[in-house]
N, C-alpha and C. Protein backbone atom coordinates (compact mmCIF):
# COMPACT_ATOMS: atom_id res chain seq x y z
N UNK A 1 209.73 217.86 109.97
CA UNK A 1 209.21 218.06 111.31
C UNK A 1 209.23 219.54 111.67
N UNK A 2 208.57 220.01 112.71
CA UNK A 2 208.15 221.36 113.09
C UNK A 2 209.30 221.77 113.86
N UNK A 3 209.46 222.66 113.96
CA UNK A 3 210.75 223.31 114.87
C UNK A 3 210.02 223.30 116.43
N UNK A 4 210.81 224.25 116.97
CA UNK A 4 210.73 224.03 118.56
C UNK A 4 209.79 225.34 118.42
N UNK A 5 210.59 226.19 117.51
CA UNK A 5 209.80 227.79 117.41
C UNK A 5 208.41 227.51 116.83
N UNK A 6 208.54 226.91 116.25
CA UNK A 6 207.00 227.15 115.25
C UNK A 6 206.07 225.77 116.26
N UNK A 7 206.42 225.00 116.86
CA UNK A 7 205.78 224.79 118.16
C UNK A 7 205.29 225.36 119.06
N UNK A 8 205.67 226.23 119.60
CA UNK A 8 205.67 227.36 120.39
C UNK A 8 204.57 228.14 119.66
N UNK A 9 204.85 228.68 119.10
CA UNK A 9 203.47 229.64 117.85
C UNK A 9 202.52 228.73 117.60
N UNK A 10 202.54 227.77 117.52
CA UNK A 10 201.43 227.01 117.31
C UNK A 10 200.86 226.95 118.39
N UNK A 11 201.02 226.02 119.56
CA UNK A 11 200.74 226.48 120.80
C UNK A 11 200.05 228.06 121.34
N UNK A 12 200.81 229.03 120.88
CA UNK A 12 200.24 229.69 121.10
C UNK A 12 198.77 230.58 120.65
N UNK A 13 198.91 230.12 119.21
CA UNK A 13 198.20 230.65 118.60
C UNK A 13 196.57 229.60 119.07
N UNK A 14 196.80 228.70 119.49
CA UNK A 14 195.95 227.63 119.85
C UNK A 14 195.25 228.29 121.43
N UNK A 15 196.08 228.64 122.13
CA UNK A 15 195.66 229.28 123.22
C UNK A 15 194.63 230.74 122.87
N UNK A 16 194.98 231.40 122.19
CA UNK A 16 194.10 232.85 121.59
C UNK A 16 193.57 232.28 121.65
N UNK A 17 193.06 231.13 120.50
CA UNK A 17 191.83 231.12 119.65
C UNK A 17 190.69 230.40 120.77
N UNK A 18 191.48 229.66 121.73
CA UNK A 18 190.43 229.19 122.78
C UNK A 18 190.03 230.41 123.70
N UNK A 19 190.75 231.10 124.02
CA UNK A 19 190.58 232.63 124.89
C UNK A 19 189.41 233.38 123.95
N UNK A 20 189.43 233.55 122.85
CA UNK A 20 188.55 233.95 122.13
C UNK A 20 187.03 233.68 121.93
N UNK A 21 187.54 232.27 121.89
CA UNK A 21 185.89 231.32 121.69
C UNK A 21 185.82 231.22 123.17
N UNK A 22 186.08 231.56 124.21
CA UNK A 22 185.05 231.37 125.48
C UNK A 22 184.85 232.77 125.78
N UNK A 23 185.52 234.01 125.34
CA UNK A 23 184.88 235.28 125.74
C UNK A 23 183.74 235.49 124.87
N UNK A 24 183.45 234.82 123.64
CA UNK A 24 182.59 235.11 123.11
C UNK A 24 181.16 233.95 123.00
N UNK A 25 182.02 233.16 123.79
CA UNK A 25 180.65 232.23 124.64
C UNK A 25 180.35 233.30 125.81
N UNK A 26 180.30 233.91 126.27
CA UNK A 26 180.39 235.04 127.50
C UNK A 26 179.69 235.18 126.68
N UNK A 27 180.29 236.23 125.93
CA UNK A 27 179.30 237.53 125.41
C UNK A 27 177.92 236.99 124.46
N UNK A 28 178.00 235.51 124.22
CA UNK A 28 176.28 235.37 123.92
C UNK A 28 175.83 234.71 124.82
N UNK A 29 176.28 234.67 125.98
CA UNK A 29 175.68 234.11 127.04
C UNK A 29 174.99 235.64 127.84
N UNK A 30 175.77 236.59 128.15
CA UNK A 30 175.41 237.64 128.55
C UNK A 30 173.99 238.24 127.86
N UNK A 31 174.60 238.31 126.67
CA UNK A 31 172.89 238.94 125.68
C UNK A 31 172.21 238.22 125.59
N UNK A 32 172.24 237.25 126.05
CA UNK A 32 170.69 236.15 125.99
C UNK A 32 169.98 236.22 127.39
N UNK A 33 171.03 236.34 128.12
CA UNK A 33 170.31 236.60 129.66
C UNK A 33 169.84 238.32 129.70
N UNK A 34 170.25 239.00 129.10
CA UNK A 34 169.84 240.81 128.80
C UNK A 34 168.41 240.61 127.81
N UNK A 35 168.72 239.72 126.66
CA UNK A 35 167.41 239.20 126.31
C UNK A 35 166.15 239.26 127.07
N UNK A 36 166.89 238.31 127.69
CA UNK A 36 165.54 237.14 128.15
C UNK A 36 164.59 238.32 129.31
N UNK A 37 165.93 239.15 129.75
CA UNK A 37 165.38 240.39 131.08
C UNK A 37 164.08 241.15 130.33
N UNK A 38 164.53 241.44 129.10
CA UNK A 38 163.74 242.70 128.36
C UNK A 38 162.81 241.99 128.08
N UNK A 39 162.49 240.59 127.54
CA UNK A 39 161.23 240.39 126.79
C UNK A 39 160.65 240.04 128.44
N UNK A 40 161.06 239.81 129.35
CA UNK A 40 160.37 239.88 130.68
C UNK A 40 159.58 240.95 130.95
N UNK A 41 160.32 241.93 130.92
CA UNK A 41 159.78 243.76 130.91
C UNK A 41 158.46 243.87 130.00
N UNK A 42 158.90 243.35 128.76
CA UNK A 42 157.82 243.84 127.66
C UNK A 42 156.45 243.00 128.15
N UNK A 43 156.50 241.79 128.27
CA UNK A 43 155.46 240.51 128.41
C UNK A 43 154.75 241.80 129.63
N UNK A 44 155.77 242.00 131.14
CA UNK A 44 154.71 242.85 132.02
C UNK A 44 154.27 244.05 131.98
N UNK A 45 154.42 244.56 130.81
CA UNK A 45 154.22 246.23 130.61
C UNK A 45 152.61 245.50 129.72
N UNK A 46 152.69 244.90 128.61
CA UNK A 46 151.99 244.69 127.86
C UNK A 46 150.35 243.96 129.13
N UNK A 47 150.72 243.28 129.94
CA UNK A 47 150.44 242.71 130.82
C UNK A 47 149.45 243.79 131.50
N UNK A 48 150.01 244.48 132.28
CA UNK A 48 149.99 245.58 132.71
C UNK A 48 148.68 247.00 132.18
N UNK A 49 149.36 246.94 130.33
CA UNK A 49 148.55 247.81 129.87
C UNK A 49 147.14 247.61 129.54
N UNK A 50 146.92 245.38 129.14
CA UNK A 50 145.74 244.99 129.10
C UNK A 50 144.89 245.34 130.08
N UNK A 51 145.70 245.01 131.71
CA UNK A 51 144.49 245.15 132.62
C UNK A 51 143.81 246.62 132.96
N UNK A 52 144.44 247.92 132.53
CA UNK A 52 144.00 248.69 132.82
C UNK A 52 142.98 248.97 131.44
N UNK A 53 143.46 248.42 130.50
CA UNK A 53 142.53 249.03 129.25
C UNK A 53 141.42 248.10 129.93
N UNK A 54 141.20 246.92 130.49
CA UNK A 54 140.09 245.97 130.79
C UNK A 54 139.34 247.05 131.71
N UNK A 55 139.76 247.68 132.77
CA UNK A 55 139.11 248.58 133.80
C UNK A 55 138.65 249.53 132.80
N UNK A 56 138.89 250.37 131.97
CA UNK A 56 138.44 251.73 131.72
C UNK A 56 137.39 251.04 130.59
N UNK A 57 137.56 249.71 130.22
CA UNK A 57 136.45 249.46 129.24
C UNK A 57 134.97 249.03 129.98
N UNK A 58 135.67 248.08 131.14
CA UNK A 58 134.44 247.95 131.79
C UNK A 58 133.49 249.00 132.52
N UNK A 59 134.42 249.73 132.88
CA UNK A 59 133.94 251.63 133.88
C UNK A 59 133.17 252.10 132.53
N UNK A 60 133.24 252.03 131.59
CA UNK A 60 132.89 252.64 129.71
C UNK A 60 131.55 252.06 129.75
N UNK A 61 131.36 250.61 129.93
CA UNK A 61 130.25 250.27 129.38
C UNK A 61 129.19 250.17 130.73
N UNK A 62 129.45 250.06 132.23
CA UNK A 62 128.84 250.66 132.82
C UNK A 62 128.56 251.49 133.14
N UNK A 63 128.58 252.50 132.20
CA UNK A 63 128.05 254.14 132.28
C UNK A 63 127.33 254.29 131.04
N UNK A 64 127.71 253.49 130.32
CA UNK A 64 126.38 253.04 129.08
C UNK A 64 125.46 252.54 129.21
N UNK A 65 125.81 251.63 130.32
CA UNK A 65 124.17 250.74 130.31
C UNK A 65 123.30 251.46 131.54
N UNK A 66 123.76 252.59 132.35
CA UNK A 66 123.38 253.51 133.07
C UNK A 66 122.29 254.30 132.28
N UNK A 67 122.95 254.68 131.02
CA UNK A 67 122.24 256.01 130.30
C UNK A 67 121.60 255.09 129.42
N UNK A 68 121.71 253.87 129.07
CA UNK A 68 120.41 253.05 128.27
C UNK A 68 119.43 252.93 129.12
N UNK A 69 119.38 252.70 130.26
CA UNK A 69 118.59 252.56 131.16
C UNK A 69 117.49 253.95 131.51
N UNK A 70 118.30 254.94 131.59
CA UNK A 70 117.34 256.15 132.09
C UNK A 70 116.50 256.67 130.78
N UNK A 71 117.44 256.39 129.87
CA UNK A 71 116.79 256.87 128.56
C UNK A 71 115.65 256.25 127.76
N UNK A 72 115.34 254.26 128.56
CA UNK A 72 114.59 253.49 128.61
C UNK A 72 113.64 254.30 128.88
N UNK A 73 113.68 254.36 130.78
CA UNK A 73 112.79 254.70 131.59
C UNK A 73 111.69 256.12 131.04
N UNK A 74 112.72 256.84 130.75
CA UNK A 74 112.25 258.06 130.01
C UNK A 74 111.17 257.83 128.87
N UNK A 75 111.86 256.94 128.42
CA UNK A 75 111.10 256.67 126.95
C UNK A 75 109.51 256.19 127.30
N UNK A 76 109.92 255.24 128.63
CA UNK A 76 108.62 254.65 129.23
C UNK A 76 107.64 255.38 129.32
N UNK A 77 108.53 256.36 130.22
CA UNK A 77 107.22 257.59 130.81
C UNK A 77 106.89 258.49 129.85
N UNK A 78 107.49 258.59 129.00
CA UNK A 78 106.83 259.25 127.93
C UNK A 78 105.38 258.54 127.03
N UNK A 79 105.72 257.32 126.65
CA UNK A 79 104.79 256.62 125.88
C UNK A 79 103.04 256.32 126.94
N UNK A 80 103.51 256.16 128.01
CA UNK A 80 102.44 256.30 129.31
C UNK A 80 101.76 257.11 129.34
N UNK A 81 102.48 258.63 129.20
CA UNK A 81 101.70 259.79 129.15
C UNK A 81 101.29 260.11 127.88
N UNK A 82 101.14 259.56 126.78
CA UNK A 82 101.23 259.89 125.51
C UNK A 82 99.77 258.93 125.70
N UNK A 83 99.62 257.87 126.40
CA UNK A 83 98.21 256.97 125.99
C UNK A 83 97.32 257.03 127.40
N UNK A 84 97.86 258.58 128.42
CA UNK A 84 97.09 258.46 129.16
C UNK A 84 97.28 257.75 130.66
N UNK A 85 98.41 257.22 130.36
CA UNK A 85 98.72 256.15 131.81
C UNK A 85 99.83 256.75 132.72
N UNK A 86 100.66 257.51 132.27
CA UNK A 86 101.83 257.85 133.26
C UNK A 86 100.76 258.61 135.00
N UNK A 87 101.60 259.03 135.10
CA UNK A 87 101.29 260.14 136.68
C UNK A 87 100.94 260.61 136.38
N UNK A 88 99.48 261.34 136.98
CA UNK A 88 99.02 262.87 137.08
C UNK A 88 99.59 263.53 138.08
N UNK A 89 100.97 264.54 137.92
CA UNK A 89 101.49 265.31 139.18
C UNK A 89 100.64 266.86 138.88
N UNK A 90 100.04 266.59 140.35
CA UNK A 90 100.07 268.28 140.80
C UNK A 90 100.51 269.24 140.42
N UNK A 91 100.87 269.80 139.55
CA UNK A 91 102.12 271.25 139.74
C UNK A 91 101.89 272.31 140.81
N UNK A 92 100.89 272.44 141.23
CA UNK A 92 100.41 273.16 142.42
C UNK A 92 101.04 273.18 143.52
N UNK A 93 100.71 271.53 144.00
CA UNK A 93 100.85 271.14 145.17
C UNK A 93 102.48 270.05 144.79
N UNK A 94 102.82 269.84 144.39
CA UNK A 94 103.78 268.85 144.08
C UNK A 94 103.49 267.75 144.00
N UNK A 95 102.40 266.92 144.08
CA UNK A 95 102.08 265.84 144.30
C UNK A 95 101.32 264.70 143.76
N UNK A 96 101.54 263.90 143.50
CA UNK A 96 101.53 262.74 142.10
C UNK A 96 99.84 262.61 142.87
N UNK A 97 99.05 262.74 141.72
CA UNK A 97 97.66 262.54 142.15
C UNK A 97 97.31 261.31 141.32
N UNK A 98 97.68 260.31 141.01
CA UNK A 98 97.60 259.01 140.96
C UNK A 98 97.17 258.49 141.75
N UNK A 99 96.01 257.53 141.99
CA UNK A 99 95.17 256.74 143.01
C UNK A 99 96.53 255.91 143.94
N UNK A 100 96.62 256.49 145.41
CA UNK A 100 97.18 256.15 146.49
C UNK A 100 98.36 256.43 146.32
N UNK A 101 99.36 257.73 145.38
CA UNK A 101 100.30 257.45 145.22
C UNK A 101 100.91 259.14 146.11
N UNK A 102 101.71 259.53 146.73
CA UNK A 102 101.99 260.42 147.12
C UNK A 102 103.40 260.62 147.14
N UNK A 103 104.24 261.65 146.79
CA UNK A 103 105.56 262.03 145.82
C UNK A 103 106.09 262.45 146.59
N UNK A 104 105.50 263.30 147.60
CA UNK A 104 106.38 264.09 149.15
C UNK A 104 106.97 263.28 149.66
């Protein structure tokens, strides 16, 4: 049978080891909640960085379809005057001499 002493040590040593295993239920309880904070952070940064890349892409391609457009138009008035059809402007007078059309 066990002594009174080595009862005692046993006992005690039984007490550590539970003091132990719940500070270190703590401490992965703590870093899972420090976890869980950061991938919070990351999810709204990432969040965050989509919607602005969404703005500067959309501001991007409406300034493209701006300059497809004029460069259309251009193209138009070029091929017009190339077969005869664009405006006859004045350089004189400033003024589009096209039947009923006046530029002032």
């Amino acid at each position: 049978m066990a002594t009174e002493d080595q009862k005692f040590k046993a006992g005690e040593a039984k007490d550590r080891t539970t003091e132990s295993k719940d500070q270190t239920g703590s401490n992965v309880s703590n870093t899972a909640g420090a976890t869980k904070n950061k991938a919070g952070q990351v999810v709204q940064t990432t969040k965050d960085w989509a919607i602005a890349g969404k703005d500067k892409t959309t501001s991007a391609l409406g300034n493209a379809a701006g300059q497809v457009k004029c460069a259309a138009a251009g193209a138009t008035e070029a091929v017009k005057n190339t077969f005869g059809m664009g405006a006859k402007v004045d350089t004189t007078a400033g003024k589009d001499t096209t039947a009923g059309k006046d530029n002032n």
